[in-house]
C-alpha atoms as a PDB file:
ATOM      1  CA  UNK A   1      62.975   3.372   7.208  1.00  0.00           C
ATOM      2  CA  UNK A   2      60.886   6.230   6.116  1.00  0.00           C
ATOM      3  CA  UNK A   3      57.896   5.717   8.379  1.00  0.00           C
ATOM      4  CA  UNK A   4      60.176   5.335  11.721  1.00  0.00           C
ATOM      5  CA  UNK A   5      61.568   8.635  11.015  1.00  0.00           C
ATOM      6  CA  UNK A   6      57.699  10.126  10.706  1.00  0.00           C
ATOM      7  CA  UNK A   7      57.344   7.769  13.739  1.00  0.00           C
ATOM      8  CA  UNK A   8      60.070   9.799  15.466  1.00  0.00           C
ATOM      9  CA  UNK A   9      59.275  13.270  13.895  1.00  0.00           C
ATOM     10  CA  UNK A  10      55.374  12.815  15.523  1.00  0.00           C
ATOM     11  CA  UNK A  11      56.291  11.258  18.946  1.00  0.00           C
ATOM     12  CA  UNK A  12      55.055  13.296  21.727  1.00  0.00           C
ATOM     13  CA  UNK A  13      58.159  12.304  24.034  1.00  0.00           C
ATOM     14  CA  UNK A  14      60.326  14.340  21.168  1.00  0.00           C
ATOM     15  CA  UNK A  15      57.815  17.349  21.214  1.00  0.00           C
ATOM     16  CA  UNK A  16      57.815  17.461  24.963  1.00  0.00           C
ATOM     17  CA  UNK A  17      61.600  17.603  25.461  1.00  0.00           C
ATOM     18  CA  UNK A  18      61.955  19.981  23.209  1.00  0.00           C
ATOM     19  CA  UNK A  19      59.668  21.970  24.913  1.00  0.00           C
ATOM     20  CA  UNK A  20      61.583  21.590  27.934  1.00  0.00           C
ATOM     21  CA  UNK A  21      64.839  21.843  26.668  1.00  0.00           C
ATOM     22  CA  UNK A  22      63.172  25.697  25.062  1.00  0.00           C
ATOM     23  CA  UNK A  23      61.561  26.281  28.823  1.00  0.00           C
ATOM     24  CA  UNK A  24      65.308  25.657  30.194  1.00  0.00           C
ATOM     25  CA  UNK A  25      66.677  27.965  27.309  1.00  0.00           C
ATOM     26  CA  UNK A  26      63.981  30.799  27.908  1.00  0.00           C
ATOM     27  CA  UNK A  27      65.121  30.960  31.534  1.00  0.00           C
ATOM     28  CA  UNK A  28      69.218  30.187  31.013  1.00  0.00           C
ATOM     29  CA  UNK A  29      71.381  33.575  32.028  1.00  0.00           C
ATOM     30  CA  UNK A  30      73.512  33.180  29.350  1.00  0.00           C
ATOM     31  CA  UNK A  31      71.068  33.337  26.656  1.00  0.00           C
ATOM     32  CA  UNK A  32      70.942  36.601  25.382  1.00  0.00           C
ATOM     33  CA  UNK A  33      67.267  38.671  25.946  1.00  0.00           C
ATOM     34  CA  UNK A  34      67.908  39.194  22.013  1.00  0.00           C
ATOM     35  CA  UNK A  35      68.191  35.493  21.434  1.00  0.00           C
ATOM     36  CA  UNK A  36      65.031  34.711  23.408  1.00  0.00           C
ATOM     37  CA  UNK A  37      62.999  37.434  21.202  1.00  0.00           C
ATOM     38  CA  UNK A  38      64.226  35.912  17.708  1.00  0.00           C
ATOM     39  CA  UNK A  39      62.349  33.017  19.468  1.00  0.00           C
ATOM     40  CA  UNK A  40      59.581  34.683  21.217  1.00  0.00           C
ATOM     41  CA  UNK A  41      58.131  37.882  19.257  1.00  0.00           C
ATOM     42  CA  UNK A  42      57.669  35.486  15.625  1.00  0.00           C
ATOM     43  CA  UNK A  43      55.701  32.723  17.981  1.00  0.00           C
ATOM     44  CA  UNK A  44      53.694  35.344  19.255  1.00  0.00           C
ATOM     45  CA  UNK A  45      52.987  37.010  16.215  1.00  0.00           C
ATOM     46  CA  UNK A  46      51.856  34.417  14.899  1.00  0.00           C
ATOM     47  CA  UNK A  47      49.678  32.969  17.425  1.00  0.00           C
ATOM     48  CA  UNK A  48      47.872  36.544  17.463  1.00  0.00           C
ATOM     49  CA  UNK A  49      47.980  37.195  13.156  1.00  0.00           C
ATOM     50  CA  UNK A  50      48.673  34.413  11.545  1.00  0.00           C
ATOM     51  CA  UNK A  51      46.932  34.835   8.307  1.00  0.00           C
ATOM     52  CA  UNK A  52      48.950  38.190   8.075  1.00  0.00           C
ATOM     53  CA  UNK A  53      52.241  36.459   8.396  1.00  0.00           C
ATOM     54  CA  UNK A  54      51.722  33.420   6.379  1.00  0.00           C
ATOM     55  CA  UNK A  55      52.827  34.372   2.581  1.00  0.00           C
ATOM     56  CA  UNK A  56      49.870  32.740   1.178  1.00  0.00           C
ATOM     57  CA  UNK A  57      46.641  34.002   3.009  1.00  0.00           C
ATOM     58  CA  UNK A  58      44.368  32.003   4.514  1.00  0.00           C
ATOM     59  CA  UNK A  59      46.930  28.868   4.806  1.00  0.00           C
ATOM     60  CA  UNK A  60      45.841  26.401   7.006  1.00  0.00           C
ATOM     61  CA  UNK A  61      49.415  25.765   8.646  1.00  0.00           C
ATOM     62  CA  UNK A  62      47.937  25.368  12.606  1.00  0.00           C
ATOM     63  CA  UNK A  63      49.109  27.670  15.339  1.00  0.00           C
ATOM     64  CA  UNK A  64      50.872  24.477  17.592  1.00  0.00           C
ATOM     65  CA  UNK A  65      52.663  23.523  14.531  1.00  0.00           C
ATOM     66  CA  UNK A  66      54.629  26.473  13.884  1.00  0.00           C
ATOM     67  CA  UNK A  67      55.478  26.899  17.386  1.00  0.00           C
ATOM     68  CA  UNK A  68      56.696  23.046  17.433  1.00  0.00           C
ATOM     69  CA  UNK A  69      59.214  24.334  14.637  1.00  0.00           C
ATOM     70  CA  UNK A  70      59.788  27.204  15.757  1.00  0.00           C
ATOM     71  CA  UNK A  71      60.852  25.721  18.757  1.00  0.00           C
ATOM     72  CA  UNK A  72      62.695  22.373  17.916  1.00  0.00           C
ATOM     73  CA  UNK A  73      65.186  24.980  15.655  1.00  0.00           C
ATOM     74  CA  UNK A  74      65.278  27.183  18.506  1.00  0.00           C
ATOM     75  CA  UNK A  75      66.297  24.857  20.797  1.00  0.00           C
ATOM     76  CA  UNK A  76      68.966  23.252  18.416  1.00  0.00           C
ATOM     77  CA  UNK A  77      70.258  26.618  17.582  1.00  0.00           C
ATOM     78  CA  UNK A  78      70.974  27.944  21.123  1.00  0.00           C
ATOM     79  CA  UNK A  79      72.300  24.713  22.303  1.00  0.00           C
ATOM     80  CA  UNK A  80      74.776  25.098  19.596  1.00  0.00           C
ATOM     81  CA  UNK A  81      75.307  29.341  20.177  1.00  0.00           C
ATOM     82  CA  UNK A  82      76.022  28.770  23.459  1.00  0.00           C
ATOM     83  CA  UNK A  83      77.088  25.223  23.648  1.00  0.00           C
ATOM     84  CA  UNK A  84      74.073  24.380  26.162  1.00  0.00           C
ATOM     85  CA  UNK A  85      73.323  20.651  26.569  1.00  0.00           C
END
């Protein structure tokens, strides 16, 4: 039971809806320009300084997978806000 979940939390065909779903979100009206920055400036900032940000310096957490979590909560939470599906 444990390993399909991993099996489900790794599959690409998850990570690339989600990514769509956030692409759809980025350019929905009704999503707030404030909403899209919670999203946008931490990504950002983190692709550019990341071993400032991290808590612990020097952590190798990778780039892509911050963004994947950043964006899967993202996603979740603005399809909830604004009842997007």
């Amino acid at each position: 039971m444990e390993l399909n979940r991993m099996n489900k939390w790794l599959s690409l065909r998850r990570w690339k809806q989600t990514f769509s779903r956030v692409s759809v979100l980025l350019r929905h009206p009704q999503v707030s320009a404030r909403d899209k920055l919670v999203f946008l400036i931490p990504v950002a900032l983190y692709w550019v300084l990341p071993d400032v940000l991290v808590p612990i310096p020097f952590m190798p957490i990778d780039d892509i997978v911050v963004t994947m979590l950043a964006a899967n909560w993202f996603a979740r939470w603005m399809e909830r806000k604004y009842d997007i599906h």
